[in-house]
N, C-alpha and C. Protein backbone atom coordinates (compact mmCIF):
# COMPACT_ATOMS: atom_id res chain seq x y z
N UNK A 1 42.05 150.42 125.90
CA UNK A 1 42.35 149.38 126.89
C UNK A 1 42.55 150.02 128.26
N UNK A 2 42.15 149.41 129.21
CA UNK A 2 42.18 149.77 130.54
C UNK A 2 43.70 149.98 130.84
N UNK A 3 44.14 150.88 131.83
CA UNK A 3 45.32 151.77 131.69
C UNK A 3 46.45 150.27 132.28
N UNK A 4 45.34 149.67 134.30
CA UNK A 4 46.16 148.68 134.47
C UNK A 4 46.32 147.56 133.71
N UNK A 5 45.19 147.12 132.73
CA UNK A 5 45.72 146.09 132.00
C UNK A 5 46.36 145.85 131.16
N UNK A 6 46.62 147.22 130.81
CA UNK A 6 47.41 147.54 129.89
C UNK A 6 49.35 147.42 130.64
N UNK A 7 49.00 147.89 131.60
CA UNK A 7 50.59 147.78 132.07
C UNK A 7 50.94 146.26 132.69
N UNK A 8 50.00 145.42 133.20
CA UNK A 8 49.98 144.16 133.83
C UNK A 8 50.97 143.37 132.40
N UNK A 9 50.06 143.51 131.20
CA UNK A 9 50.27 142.81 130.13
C UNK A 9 51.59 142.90 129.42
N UNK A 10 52.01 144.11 129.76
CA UNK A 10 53.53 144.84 129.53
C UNK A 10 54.92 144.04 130.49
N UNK A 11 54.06 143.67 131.60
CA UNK A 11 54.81 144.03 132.54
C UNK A 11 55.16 142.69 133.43
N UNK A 12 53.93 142.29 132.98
CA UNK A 12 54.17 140.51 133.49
C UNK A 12 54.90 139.93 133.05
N UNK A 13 55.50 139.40 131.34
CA UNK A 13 56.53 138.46 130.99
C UNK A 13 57.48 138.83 131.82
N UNK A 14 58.35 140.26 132.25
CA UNK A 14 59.54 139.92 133.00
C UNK A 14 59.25 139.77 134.49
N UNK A 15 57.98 139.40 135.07
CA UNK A 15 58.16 139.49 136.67
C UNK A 15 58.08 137.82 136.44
N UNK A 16 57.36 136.98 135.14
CA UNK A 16 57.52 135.88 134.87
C UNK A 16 58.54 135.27 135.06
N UNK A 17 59.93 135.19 133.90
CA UNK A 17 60.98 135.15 133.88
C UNK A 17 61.43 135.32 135.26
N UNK A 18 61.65 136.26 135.82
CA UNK A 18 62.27 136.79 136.57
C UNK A 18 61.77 135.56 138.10
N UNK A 19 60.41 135.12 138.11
CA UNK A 19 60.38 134.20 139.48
C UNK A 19 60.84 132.91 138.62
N UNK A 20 60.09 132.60 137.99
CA UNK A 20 60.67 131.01 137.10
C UNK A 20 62.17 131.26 137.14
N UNK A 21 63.11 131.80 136.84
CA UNK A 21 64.60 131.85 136.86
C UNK A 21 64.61 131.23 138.18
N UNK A 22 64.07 132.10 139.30
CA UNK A 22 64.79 131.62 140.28
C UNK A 22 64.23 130.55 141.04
N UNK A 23 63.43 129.69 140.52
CA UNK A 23 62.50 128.64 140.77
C UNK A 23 63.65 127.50 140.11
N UNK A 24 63.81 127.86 138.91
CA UNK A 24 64.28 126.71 138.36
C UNK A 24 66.37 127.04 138.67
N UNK A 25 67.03 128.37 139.07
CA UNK A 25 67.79 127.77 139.81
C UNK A 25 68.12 127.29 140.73
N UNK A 26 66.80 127.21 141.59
CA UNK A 26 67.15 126.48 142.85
C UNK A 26 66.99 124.83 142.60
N UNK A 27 66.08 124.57 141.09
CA UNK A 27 66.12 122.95 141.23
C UNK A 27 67.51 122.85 140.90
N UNK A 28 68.06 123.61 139.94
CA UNK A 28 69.26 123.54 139.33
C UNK A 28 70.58 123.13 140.58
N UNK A 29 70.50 123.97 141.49
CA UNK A 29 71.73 123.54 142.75
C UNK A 29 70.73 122.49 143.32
N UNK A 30 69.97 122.12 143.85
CA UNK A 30 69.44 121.12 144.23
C UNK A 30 69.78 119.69 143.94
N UNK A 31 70.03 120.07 142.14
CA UNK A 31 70.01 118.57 141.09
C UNK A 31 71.65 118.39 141.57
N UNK A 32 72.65 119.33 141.36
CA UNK A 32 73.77 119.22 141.71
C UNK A 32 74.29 118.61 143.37
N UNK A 33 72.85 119.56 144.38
CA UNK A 33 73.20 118.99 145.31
C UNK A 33 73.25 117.30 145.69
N UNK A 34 71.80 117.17 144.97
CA UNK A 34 71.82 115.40 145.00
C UNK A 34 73.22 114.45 144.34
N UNK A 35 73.48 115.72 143.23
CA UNK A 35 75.32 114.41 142.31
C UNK A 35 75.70 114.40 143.23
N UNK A 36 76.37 115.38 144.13
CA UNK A 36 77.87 115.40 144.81
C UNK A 36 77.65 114.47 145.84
N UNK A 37 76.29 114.59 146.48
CA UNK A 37 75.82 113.52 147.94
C UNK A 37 75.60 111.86 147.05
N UNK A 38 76.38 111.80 145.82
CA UNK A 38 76.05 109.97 145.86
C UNK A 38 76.94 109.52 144.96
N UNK A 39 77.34 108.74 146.06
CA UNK A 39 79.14 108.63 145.55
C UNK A 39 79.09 107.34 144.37
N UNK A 40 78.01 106.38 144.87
CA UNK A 40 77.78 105.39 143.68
C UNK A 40 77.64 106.19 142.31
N UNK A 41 78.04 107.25 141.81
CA UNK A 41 78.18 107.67 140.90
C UNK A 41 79.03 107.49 139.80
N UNK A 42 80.33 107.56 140.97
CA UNK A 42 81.64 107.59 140.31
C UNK A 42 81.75 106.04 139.50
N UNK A 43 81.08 105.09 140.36
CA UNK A 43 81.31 103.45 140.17
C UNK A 43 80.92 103.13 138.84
N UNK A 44 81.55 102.52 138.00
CA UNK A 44 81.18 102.04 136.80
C UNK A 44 80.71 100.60 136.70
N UNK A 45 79.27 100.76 136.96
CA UNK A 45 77.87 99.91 136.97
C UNK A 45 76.63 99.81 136.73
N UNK A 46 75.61 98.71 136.39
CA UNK A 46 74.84 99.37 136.58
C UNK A 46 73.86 100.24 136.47
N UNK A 47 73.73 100.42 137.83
CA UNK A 47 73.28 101.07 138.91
C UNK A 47 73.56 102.52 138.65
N UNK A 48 74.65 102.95 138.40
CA UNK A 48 75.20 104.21 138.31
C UNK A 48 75.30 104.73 137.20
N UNK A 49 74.78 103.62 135.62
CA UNK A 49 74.25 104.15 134.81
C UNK A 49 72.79 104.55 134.44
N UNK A 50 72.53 103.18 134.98
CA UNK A 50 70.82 104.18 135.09
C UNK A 50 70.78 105.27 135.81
N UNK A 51 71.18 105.75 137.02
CA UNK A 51 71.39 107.14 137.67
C UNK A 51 71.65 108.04 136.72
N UNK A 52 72.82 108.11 136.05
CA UNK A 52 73.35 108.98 135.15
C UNK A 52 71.96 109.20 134.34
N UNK A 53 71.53 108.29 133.61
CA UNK A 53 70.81 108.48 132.39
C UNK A 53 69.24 109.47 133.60
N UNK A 54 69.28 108.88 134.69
CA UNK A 54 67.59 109.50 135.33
C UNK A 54 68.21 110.95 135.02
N UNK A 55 69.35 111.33 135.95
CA UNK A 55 69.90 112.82 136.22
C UNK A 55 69.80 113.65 134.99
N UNK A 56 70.47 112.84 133.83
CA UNK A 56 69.76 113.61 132.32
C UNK A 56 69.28 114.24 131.73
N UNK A 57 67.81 113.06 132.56
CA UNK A 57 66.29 113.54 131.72
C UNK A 57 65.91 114.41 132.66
N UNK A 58 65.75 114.19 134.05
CA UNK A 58 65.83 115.38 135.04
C UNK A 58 65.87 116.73 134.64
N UNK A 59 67.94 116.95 134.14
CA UNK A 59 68.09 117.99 133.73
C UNK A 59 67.58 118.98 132.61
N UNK A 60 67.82 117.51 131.54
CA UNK A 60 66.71 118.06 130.14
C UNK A 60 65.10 118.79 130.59
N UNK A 61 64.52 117.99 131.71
CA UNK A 61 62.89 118.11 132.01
C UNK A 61 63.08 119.92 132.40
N UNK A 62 64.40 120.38 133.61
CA UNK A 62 64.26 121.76 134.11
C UNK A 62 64.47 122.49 132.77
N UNK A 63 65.64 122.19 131.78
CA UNK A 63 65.40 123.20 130.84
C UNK A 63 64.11 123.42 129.80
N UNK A 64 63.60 122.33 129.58
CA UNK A 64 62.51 122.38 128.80
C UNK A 64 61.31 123.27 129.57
N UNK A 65 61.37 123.26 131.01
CA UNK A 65 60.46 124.03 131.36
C UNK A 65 60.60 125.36 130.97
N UNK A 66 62.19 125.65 130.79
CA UNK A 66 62.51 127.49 131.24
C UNK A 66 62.45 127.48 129.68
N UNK A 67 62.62 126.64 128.67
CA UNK A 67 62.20 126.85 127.40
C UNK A 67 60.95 127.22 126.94
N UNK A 68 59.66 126.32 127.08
CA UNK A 68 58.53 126.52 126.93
C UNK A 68 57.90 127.96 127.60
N UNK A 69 58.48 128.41 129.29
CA UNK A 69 57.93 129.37 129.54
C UNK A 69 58.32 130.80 129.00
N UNK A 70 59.57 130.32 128.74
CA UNK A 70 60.57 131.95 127.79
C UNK A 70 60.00 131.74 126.87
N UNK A 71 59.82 130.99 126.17
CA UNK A 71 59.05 131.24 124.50
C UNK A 71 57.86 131.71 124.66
N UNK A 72 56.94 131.69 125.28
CA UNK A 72 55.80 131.76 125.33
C UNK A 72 55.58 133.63 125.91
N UNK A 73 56.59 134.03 126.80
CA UNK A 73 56.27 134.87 127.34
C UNK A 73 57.24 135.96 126.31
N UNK A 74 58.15 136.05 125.50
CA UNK A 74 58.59 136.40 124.37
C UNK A 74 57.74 136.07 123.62
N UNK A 75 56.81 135.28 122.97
CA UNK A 75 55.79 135.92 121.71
C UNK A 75 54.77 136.23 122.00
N UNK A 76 54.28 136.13 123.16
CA UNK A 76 52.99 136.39 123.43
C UNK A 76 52.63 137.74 124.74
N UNK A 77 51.55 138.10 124.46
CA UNK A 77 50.81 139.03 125.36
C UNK A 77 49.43 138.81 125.77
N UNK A 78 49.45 138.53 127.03
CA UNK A 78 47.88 138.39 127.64
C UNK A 78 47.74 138.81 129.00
N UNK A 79 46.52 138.77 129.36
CA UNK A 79 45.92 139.56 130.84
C UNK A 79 46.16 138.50 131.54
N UNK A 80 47.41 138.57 132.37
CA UNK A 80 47.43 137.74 133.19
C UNK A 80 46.47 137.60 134.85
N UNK A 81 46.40 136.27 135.27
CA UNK A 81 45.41 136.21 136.48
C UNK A 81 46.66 135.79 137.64
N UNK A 82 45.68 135.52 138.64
CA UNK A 82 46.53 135.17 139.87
C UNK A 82 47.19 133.91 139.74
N UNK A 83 46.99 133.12 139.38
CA UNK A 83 46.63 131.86 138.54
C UNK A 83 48.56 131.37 137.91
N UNK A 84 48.40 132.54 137.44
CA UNK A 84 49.89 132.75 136.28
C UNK A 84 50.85 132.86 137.24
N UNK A 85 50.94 133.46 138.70
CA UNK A 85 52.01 133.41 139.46
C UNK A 85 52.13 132.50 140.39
N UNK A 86 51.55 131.50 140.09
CA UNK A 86 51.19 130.35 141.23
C UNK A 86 51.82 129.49 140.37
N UNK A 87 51.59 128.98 139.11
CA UNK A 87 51.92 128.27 138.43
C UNK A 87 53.45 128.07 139.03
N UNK A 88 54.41 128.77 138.28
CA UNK A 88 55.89 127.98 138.77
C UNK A 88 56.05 127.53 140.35
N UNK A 89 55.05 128.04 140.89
CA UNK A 89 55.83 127.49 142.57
C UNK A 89 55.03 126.11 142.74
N UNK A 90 54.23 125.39 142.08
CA UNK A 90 53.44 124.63 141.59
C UNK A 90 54.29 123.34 141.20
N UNK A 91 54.87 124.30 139.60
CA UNK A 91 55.83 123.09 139.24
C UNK A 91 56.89 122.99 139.79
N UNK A 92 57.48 124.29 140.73
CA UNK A 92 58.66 123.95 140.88
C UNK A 92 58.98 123.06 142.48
N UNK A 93 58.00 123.04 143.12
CA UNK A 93 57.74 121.97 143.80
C UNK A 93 57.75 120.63 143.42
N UNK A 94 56.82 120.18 142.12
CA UNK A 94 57.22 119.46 141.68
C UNK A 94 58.59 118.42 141.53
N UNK A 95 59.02 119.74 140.40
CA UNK A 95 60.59 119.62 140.38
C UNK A 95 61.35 119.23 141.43
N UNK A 96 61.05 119.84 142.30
CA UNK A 96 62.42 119.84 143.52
C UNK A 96 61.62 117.96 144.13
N UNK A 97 60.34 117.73 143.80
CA UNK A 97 60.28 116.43 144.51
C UNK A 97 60.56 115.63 144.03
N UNK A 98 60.58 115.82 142.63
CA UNK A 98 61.26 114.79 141.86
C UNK A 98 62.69 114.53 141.72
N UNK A 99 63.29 115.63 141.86
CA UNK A 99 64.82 116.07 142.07
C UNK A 99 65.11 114.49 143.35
N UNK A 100 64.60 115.14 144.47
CA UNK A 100 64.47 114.14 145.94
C UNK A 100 64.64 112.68 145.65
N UNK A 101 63.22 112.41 144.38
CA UNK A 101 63.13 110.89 144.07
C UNK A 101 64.26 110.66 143.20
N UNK A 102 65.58 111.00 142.91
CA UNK A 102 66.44 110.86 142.02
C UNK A 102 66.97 109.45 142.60
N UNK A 103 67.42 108.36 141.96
CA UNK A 103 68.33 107.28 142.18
C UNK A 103 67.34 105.87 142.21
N UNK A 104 68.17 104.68 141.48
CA UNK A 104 67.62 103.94 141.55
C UNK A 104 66.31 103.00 141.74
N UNK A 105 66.61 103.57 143.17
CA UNK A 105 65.61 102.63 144.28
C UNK A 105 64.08 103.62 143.94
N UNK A 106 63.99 104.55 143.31
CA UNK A 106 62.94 105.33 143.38
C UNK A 106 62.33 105.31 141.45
N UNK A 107 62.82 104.33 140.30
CA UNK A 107 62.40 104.86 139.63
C UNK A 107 61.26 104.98 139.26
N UNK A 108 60.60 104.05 139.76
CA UNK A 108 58.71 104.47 139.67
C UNK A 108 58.11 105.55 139.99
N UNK A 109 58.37 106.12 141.29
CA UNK A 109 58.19 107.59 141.72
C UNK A 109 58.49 108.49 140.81
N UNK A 110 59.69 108.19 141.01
CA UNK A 110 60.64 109.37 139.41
C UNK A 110 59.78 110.14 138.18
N UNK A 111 59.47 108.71 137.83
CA UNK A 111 58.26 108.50 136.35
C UNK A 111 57.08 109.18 136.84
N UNK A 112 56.21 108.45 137.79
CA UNK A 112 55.33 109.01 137.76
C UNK A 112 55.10 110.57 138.18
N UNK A 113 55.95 111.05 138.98
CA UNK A 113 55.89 113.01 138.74
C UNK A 113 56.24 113.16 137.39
N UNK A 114 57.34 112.13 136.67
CA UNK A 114 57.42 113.09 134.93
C UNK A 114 56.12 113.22 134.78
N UNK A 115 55.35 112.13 134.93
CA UNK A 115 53.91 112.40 133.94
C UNK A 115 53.25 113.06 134.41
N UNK A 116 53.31 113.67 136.35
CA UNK A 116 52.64 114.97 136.45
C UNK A 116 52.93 116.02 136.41
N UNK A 117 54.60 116.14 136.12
CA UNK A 117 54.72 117.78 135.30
C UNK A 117 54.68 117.95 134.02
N UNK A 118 54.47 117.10 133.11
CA UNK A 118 54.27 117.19 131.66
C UNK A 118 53.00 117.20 131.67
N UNK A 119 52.35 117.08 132.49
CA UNK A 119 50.64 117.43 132.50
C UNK A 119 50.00 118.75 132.89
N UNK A 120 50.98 118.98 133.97
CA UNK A 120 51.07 120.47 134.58
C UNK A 120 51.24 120.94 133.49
N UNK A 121 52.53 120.81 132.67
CA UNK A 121 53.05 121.96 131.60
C UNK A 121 51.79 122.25 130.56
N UNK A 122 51.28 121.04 130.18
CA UNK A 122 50.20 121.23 129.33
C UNK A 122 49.03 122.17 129.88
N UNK A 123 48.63 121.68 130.71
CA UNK A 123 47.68 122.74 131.32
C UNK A 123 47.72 124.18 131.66
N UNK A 124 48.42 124.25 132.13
CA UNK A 124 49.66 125.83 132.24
C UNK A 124 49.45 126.69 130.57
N UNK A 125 50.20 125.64 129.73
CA UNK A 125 50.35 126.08 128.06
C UNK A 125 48.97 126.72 127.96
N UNK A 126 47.73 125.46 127.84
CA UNK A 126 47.27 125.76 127.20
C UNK A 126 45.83 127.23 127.67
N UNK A 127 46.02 126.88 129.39
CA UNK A 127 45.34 128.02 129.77
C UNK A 127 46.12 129.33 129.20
N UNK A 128 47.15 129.61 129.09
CA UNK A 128 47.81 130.79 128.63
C UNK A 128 47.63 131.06 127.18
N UNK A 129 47.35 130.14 126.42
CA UNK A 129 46.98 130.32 124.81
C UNK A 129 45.92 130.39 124.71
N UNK A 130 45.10 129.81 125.78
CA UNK A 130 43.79 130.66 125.60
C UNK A 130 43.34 132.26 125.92
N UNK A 131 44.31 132.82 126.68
CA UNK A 131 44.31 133.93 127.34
C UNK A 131 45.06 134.69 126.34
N UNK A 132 45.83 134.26 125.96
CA UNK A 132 46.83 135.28 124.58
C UNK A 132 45.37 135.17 123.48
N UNK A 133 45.14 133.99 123.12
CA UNK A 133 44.27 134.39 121.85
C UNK A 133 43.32 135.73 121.95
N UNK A 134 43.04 135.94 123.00
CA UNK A 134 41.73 137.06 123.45
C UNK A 134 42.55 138.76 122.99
N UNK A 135 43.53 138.44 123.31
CA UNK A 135 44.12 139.95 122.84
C UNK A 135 44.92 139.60 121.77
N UNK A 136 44.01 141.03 120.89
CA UNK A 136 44.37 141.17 119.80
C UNK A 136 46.28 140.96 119.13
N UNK A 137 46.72 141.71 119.84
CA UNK A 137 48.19 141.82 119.27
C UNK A 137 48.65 140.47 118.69
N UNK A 138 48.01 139.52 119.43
CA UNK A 138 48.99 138.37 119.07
C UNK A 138 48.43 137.66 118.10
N UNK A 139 46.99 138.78 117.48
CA UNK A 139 46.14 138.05 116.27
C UNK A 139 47.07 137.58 114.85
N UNK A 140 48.40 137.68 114.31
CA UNK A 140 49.18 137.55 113.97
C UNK A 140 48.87 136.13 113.91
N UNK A 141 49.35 135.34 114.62
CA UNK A 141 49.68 133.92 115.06
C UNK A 141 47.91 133.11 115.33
N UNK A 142 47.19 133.76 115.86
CA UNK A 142 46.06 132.97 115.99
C UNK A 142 45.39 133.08 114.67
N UNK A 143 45.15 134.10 114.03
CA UNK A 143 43.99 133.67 112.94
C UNK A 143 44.33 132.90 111.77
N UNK A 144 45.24 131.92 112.29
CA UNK A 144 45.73 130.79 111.21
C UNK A 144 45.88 129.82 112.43
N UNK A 145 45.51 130.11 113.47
CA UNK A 145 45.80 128.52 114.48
C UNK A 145 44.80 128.39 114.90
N UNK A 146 43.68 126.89 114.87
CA UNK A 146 42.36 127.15 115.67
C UNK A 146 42.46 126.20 116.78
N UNK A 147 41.40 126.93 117.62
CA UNK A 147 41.75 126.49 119.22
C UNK A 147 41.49 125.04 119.51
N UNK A 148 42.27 124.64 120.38
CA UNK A 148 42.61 122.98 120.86
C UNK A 148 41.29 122.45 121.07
N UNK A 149 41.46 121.21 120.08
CA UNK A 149 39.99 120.62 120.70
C UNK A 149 40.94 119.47 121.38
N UNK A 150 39.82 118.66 121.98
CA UNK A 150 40.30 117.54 123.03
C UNK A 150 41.04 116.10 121.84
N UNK A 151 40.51 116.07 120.91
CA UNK A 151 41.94 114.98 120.38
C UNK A 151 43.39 115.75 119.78
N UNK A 152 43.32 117.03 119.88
CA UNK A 152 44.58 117.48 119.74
C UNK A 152 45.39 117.44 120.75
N UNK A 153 44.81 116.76 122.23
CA UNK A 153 45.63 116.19 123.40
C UNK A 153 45.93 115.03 123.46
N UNK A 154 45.46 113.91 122.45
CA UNK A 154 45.42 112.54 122.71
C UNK A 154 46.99 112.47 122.60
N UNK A 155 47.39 112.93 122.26
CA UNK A 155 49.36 112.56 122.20
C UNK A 155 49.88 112.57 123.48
N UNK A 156 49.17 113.65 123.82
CA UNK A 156 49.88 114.00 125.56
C UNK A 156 49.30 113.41 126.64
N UNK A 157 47.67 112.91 126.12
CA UNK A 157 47.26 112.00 127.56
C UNK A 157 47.94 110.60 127.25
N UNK A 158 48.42 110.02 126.30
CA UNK A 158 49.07 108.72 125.66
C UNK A 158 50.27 108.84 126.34
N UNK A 159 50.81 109.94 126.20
CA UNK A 159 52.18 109.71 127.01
C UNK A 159 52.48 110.32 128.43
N UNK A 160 51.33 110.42 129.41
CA UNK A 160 51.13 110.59 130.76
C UNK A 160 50.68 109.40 130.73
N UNK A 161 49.97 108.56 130.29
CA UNK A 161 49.17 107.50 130.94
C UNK A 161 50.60 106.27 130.82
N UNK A 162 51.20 106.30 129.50
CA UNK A 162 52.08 105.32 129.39
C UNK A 162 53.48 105.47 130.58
N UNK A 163 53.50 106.46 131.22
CA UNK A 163 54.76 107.41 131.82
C UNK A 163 54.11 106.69 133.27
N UNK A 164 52.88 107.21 133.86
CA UNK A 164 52.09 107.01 134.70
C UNK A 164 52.09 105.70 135.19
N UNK A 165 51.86 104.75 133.82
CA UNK A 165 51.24 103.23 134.39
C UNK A 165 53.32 102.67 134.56
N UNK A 166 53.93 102.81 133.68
CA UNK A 166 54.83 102.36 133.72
C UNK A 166 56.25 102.48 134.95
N UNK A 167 55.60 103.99 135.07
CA UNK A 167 56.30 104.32 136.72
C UNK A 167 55.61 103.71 137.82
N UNK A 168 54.09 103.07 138.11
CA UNK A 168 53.25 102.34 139.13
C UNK A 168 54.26 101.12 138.95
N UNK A 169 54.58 100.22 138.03
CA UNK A 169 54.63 98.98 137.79
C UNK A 169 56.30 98.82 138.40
N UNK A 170 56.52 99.84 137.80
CA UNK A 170 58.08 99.71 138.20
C UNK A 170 58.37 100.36 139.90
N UNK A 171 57.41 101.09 140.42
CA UNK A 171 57.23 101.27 141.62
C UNK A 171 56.91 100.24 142.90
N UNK A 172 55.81 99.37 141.95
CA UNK A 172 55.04 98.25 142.83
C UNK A 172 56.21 96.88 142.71
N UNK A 173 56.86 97.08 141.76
CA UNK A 173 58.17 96.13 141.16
C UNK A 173 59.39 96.27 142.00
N UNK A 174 59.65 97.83 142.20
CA UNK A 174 60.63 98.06 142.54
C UNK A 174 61.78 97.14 141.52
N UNK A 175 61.64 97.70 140.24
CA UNK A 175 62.33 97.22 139.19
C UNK A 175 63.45 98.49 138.70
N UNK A 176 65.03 97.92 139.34
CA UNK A 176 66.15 98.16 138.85
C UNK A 176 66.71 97.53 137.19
N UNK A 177 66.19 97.05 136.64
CA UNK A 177 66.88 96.37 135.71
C UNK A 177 66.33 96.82 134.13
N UNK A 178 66.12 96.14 133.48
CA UNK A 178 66.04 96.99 131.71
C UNK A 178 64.56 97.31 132.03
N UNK A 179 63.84 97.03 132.50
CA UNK A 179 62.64 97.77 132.46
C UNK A 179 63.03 99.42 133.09
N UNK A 180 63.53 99.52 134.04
CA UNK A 180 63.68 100.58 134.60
C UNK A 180 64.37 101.68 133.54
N UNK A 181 65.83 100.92 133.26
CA UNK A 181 66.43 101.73 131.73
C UNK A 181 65.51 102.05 130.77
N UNK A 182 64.87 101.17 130.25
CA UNK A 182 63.37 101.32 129.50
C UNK A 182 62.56 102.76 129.40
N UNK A 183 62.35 102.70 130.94
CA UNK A 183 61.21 103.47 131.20
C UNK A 183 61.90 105.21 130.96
N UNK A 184 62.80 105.28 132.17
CA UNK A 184 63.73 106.48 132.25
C UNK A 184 64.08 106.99 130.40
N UNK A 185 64.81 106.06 129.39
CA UNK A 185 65.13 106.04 127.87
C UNK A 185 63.47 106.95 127.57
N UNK A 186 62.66 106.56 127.73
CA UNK A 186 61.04 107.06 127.27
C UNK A 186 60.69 108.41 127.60
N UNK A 187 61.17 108.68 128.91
CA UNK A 187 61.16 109.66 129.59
C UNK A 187 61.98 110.87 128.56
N UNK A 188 63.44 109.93 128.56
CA UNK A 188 64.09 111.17 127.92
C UNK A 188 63.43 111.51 126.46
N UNK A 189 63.05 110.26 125.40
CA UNK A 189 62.50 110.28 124.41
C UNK A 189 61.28 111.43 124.31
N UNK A 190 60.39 111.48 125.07
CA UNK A 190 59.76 112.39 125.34
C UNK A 190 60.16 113.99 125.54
N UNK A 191 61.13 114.24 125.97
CA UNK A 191 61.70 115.54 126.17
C UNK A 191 61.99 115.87 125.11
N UNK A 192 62.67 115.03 124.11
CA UNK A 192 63.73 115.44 122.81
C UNK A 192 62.32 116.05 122.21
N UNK A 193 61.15 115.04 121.92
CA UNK A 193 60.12 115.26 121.28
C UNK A 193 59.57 116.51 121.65
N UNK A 194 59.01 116.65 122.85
CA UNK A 194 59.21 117.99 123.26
C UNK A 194 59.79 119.62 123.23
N UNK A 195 60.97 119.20 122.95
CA UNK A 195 62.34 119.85 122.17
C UNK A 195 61.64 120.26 120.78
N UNK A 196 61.70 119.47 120.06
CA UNK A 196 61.62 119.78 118.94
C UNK A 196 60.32 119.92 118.51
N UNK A 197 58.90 119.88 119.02
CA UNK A 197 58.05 120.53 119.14
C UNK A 197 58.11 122.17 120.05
N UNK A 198 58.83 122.19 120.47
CA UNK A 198 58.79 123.76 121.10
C UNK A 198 59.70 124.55 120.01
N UNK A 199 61.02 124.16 119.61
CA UNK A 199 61.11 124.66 118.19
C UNK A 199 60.69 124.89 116.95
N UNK A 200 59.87 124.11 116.92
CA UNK A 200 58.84 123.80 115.53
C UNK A 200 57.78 125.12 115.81
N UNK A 201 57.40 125.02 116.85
CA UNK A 201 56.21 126.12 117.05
C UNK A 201 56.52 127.52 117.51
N UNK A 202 58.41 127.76 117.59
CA UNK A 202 58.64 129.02 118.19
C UNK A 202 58.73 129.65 116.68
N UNK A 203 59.31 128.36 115.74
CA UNK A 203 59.80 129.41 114.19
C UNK A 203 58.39 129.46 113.85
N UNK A 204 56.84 128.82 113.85
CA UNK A 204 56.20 129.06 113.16
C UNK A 204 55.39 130.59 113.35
N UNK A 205 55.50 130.71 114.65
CA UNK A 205 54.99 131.82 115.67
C UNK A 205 55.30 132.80 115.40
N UNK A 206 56.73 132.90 114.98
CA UNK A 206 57.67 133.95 114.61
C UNK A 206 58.15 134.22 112.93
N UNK A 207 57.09 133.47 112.27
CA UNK A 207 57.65 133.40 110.89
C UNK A 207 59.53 133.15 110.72
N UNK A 208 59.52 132.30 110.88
CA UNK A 208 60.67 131.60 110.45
C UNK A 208 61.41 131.64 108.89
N UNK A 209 60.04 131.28 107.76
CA UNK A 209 60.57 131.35 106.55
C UNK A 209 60.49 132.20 105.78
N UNK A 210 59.95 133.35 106.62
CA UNK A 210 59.65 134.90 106.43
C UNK A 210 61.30 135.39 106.77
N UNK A 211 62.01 135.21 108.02
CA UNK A 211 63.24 135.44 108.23
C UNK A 211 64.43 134.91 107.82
N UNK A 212 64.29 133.86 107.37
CA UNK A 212 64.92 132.79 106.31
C UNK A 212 65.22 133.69 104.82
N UNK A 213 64.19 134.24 104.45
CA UNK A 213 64.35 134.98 103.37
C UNK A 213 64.76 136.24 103.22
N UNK A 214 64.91 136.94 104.31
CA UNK A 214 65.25 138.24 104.21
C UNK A 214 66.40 138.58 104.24
């Protein structure tokens, strides 16, 4: 193997980590900065429960990112491109705009960036699993996983499009009321799912019932 690609491949998961950390603590004081600036918080209404519940999924959405990208960069090894360091300033723009659209009056906006960073994330994923499959080391895990065809996305374009249309409606609505709770509840529903698909695939990656037994 070529000497630099050899050290790139070594050497990239922690320059990874290391910008995503500080990508995602700045949404992190950001998200905080938006609680402390809105005092309809404290008020028991509402208004200030749907807030609560957006801020949530929000928060759930930043960790799931630093989840998916730590897992990925802990089991895996690939030749990374320019591509790979662009990515978090990408989403984390994102993030921070969605952070912005936090409250009420914005939940259509809200929604519709969920469904474009859960689209981002996918795309991100899956260019990188295509790039891990190519080197060997991580042949472990691939020559029992075969590569994504396009209805192994239909789950995830189903729930961008439903995220998507339902944040327009409630945008063009400017709908505060159970639709809005509705929508935000889906949002979070999605993350959990998320959740527990990124666990499901970190023990399988890692032989799980291989370590279970020992």
């Amino acid at each position: 193997m070529n000497i630099l690609r050899e050290r790139a491949q070594q050497q990239f998961p922690s320059v990874l980590l290391t910008l995503l950390s500080i990508v995602q603590a700045l949404a992190l004081e950001l998200l905080w900065g938006r609680v402390q600036e809105s005092d309809y918080l404290m008020n028991l209404n509402w208004l200030s429960v749907l807030a609560w519940v957006q801020i949530m999924a929000t928060l759930f959405g930043i960790v799931l990112i630093w989840v998916v990208y730590a897992s990925t960069a802990m089991r895996f090894r690939w030749t990374p491109s320019t591509s790979d360091s662009v990515y978090p300033f990408i989403i984390g723009i994102l993030e921070f705009s969605q952070i912005e659209l936090l409250g009420p009056e914005h939940i259509g906006q809200w929604a519709i960036l969920m469904a474009i960073i859960f689209a981002a994330m996918v795309m991100v994923s899956h260019a990188t699993m295509r790039r891990a499959r190519q080197n060997g080391n991580n042949g472990g895990f691939f020559q029992n996983t075969k590569p994504a065809k396009l209805h192994d996305f239909y789950p995830h374009i189903a729930v961008v499009s439903v995220l998507a249309c339902g944040g327009m409606y409630a945008w063009i609505n400017t709908s505060k009321g159970g639709f809005a709770l509705t929508l935000v509840l889906a949002a979070m529903a999605l993350l959990m799912w998320q959740y527990w698909s990124a666990a499901k695939f970190w023990k399988t990656s890692i032989g799980g019932d291989e370590l279970r037994n020992e």
